[in-house]
C-alpha atoms as a PDB file:
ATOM      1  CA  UNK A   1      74.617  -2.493  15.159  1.00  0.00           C
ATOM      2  CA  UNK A   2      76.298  -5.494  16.582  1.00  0.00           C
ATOM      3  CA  UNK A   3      80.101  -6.326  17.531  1.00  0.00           C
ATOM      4  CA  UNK A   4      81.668  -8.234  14.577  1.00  0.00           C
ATOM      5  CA  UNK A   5      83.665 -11.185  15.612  1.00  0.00           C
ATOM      6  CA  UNK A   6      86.732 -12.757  13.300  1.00  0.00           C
ATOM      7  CA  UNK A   7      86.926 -15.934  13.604  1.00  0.00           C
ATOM      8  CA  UNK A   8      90.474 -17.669  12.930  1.00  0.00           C
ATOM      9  CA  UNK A   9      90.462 -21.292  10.795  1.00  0.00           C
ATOM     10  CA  UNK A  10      90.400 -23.822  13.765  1.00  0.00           C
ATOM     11  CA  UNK A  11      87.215 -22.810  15.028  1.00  0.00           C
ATOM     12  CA  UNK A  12      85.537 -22.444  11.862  1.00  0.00           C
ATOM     13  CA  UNK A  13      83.507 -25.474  12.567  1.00  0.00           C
ATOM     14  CA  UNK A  14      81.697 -23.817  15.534  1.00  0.00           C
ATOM     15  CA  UNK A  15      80.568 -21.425  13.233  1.00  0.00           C
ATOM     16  CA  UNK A  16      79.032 -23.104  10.250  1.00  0.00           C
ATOM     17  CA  UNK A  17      82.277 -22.097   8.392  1.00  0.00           C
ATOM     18  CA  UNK A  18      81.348 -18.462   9.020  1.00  0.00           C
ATOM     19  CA  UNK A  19      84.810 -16.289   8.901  1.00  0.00           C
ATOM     20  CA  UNK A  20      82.912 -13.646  10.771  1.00  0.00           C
ATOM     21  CA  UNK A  21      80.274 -13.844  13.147  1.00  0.00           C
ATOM     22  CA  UNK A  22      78.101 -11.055  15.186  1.00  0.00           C
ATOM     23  CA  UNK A  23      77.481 -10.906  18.575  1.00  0.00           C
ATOM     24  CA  UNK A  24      76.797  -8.867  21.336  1.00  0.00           C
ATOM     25  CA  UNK A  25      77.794  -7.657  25.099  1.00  0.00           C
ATOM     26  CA  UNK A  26      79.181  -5.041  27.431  1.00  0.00           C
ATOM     27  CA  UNK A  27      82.061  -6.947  27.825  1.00  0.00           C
ATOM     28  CA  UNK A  28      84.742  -9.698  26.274  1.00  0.00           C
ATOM     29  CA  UNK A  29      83.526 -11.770  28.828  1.00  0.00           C
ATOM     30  CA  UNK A  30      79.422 -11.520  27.992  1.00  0.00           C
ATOM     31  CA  UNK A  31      80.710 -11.416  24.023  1.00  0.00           C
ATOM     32  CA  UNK A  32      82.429 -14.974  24.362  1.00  0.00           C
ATOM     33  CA  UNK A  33      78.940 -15.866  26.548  1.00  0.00           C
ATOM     34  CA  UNK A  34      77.243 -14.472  23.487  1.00  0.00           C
ATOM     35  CA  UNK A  35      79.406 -16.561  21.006  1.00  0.00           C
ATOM     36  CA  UNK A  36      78.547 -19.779  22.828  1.00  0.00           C
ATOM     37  CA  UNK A  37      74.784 -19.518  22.817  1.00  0.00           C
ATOM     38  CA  UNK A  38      75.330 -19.376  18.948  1.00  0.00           C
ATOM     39  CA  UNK A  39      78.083 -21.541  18.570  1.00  0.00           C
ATOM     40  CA  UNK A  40      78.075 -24.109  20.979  1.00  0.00           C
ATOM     41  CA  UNK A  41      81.679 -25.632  22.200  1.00  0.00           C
ATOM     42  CA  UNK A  42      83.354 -22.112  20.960  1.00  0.00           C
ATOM     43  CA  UNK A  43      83.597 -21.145  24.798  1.00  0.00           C
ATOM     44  CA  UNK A  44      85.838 -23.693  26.050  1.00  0.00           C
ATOM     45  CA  UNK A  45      88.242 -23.010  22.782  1.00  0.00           C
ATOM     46  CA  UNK A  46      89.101 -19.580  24.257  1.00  0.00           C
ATOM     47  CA  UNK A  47      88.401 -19.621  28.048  1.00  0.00           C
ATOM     48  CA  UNK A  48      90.093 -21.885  30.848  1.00  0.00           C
ATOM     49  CA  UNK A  49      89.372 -21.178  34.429  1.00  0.00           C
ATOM     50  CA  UNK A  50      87.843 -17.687  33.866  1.00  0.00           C
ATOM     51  CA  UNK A  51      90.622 -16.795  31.836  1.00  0.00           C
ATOM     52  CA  UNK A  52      91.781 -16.694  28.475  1.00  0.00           C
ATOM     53  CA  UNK A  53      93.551 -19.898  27.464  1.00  0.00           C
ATOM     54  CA  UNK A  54      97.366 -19.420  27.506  1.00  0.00           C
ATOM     55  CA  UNK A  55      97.804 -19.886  23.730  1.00  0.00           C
ATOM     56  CA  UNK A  56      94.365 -17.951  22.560  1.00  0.00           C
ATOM     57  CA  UNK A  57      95.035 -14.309  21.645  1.00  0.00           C
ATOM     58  CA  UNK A  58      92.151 -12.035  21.636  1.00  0.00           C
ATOM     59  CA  UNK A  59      92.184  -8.287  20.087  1.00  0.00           C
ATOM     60  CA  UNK A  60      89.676  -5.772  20.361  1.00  0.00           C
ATOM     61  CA  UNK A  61      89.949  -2.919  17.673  1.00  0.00           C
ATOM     62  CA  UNK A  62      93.187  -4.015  17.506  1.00  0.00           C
ATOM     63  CA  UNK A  63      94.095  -3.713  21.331  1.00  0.00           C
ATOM     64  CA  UNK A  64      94.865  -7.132  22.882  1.00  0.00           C
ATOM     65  CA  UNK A  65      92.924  -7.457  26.021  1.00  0.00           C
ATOM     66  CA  UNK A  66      95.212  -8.853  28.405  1.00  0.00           C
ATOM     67  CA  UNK A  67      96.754  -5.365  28.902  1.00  0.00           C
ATOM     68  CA  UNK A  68      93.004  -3.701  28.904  1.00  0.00           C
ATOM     69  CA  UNK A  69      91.073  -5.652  31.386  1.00  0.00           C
ATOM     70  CA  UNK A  70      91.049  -9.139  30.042  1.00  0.00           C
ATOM     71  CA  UNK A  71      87.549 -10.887  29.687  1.00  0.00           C
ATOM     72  CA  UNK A  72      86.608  -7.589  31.850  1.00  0.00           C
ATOM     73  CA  UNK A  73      87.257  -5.268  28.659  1.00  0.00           C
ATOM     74  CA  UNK A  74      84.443  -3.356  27.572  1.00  0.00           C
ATOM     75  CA  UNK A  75      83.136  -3.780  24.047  1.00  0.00           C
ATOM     76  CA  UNK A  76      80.256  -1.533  22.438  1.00  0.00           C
ATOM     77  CA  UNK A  77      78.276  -1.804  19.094  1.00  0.00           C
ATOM     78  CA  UNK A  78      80.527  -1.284  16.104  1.00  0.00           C
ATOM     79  CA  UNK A  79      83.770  -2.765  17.635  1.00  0.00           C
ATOM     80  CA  UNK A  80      85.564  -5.760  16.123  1.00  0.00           C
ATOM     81  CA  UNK A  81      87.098  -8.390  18.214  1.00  0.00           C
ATOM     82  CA  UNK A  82      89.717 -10.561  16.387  1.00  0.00           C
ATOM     83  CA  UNK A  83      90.345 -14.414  18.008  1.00  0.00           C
ATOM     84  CA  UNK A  84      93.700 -15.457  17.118  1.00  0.00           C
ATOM     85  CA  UNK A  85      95.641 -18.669  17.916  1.00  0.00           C
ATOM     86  CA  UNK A  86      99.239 -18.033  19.379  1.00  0.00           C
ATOM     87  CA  UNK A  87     101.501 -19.446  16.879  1.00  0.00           C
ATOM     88  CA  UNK A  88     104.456 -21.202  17.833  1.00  0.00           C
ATOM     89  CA  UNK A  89     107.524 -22.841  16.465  1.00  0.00           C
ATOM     90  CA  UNK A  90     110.391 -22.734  14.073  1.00  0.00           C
ATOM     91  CA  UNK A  91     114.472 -23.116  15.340  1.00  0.00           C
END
């Protein structure tokens, strides 16, 4: 088994157009390492610094990682990690 990987709209293009992707690691931080050895340029999309940019939101099973160990959070076969863009705007 593998960890599936949802891919929002804007990076789409990184993946061939693929909505979902699978990819492996221990950790958020090894997946995204995973995710740019397929899908080069998808790396620098999410992570800044060694951290997850400031408008990237990034769930696993649902849980968003910055209150479970940010790129640190463990991830194991059969998990889904969800990438979302923050969404801003409106009055």
């Amino acid at each position: 088994m593998a960890i599936e990987v949802r891919i929002p709209t804007i990076l789409r293009s990184y993946t061939g157009g693929e909505r979902a992707v699978e990819s492996s690691g221990s950790t958020v931080a090894e997946l995204v390492d995973a995710l740019e050895a397929a899908h080069p340029g998808v790396k620098e999309r999410l992570v800044e610094d060694g951290a997850v940019r400031r408008f990237v939101n990034i769930y696993v099973n649902d849980e968003d990682i910055r209150f479970t160990g940010a790129l640190e959070t463990a991830v194991a076969d059969g998990d889904t990690v969800v990438i979302l863009p923050a969404v801003a705007g409106g009055q």
